[in-house]
C-alpha atoms as a PDB file:
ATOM      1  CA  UNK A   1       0.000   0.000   0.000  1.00  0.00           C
ATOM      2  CA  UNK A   2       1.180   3.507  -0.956  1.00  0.00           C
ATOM      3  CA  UNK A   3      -0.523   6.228   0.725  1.00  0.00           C
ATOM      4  CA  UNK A   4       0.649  10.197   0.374  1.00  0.00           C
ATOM      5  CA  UNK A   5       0.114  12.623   3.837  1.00  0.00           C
ATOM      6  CA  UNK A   6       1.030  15.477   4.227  1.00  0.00           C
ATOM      7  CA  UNK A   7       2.671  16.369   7.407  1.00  0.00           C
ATOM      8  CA  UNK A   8       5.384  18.502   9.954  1.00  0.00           C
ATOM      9  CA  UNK A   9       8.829  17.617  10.766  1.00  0.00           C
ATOM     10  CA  UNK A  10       9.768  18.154  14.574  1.00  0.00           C
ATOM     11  CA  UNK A  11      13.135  16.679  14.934  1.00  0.00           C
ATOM     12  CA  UNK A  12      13.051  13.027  14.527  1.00  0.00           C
ATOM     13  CA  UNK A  13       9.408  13.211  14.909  1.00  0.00           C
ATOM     14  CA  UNK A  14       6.741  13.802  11.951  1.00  0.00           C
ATOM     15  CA  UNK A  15       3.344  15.061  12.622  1.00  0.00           C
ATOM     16  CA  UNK A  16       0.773  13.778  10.205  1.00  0.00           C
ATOM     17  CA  UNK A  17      -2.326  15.880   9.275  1.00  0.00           C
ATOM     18  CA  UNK A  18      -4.393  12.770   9.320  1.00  0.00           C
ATOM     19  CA  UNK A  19      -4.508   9.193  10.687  1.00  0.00           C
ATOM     20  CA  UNK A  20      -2.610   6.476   8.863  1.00  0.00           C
ATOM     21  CA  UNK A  21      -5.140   3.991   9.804  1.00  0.00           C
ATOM     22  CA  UNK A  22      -2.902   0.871  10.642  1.00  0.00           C
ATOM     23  CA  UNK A  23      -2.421  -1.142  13.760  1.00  0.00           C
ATOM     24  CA  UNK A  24      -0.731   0.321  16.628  1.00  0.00           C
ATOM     25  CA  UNK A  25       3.662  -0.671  16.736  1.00  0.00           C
ATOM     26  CA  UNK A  26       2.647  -1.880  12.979  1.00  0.00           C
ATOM     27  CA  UNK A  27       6.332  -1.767  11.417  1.00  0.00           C
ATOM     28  CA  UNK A  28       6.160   1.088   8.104  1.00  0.00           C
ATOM     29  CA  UNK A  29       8.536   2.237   5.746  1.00  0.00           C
ATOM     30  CA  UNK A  30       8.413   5.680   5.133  1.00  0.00           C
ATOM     31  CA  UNK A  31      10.101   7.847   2.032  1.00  0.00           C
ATOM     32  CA  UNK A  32      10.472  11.585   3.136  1.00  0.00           C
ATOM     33  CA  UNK A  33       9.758  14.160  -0.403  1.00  0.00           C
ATOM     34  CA  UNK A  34       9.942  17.730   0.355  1.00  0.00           C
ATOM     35  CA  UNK A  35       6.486  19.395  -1.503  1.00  0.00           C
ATOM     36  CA  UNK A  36       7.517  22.053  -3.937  1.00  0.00           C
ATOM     37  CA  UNK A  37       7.394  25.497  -3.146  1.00  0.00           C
ATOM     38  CA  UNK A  38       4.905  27.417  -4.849  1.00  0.00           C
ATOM     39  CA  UNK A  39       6.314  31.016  -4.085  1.00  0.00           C
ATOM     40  CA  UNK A  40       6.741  33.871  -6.859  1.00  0.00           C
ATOM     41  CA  UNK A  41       9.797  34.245  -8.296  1.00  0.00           C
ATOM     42  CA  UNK A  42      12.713  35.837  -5.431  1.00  0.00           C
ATOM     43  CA  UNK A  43      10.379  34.802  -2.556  1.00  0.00           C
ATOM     44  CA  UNK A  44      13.837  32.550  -2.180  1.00  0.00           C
ATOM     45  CA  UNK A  45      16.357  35.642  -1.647  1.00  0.00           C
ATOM     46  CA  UNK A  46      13.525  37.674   0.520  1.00  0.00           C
ATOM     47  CA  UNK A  47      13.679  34.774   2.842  1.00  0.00           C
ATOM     48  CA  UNK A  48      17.579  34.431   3.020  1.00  0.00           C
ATOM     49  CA  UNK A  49      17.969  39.099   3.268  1.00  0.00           C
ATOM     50  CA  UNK A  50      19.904  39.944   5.905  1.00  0.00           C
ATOM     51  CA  UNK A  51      21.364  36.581   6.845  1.00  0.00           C
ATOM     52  CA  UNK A  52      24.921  38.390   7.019  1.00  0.00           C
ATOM     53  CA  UNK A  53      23.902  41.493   9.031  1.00  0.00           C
ATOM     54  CA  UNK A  54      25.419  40.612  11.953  1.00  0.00           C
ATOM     55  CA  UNK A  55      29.028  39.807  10.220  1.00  0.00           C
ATOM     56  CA  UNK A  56      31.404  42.996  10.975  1.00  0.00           C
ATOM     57  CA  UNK A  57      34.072  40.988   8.014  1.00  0.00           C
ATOM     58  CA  UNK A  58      31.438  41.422   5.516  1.00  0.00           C
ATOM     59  CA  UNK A  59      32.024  44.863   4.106  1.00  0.00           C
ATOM     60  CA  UNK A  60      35.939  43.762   3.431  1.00  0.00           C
ATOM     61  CA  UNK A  61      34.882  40.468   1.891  1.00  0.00           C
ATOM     62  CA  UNK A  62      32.617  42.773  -0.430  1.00  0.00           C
ATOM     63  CA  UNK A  63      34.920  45.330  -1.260  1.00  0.00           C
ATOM     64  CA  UNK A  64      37.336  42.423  -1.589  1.00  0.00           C
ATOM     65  CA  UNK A  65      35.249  40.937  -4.129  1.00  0.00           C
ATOM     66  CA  UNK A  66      34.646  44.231  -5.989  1.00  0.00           C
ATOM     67  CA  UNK A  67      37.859  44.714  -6.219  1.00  0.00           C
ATOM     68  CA  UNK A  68      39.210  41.353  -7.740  1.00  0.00           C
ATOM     69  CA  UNK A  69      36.346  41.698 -10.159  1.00  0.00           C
ATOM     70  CA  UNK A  70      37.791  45.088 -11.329  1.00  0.00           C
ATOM     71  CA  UNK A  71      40.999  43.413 -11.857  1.00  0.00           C
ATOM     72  CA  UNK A  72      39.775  40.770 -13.710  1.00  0.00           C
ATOM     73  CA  UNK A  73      37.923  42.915 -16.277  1.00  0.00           C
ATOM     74  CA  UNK A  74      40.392  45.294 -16.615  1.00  0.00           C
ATOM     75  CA  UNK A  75      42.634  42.113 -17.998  1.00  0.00           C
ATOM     76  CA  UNK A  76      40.003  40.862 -20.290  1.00  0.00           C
ATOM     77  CA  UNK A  77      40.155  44.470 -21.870  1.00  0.00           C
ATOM     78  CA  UNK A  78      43.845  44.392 -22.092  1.00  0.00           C
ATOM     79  CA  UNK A  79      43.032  40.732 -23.761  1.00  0.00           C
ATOM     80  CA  UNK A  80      41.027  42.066 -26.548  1.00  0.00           C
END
């Protein structure tokens, strides 16, 4: 028998929305699929904003970055 719920994860526990009808200490197998988000496009970086405010290395590591990328074109126009 295959039977989709839907449920949440609490640790190592799952809550299920609904009964799975067996016998109580009945042994199960159970496969774990993540639904698919149904968000609008950049829901994803909304969610994730401001994840490294609280890093006082992160405006070095930025400038750092800008930086190397300003090297990097300036030798691609050198290249051409």
């Amino acid at each position: 028998m295959i039977k989709t719920l839907h449920g949440k994860a609490h640790g190592k526990t799952i809550e299920l929305e609904e009964d799975l009808g067996l016998s109580e200490g009945q042994d199960v197998e159970v496969q774990v699929k993540l639904p698919q988000e149904t968000g609008k496009w950049g829901d994803g970086i909304l969610r994730s904003a401001g994840g490294w405010a609280d890093h006082p290395e992160l405006d070095t590591i930025m400038e750092d970055i800008y930086q190397a990328r300003k090297l990097e074109r300036r030798a691609q126009m050198e290249d051409v």
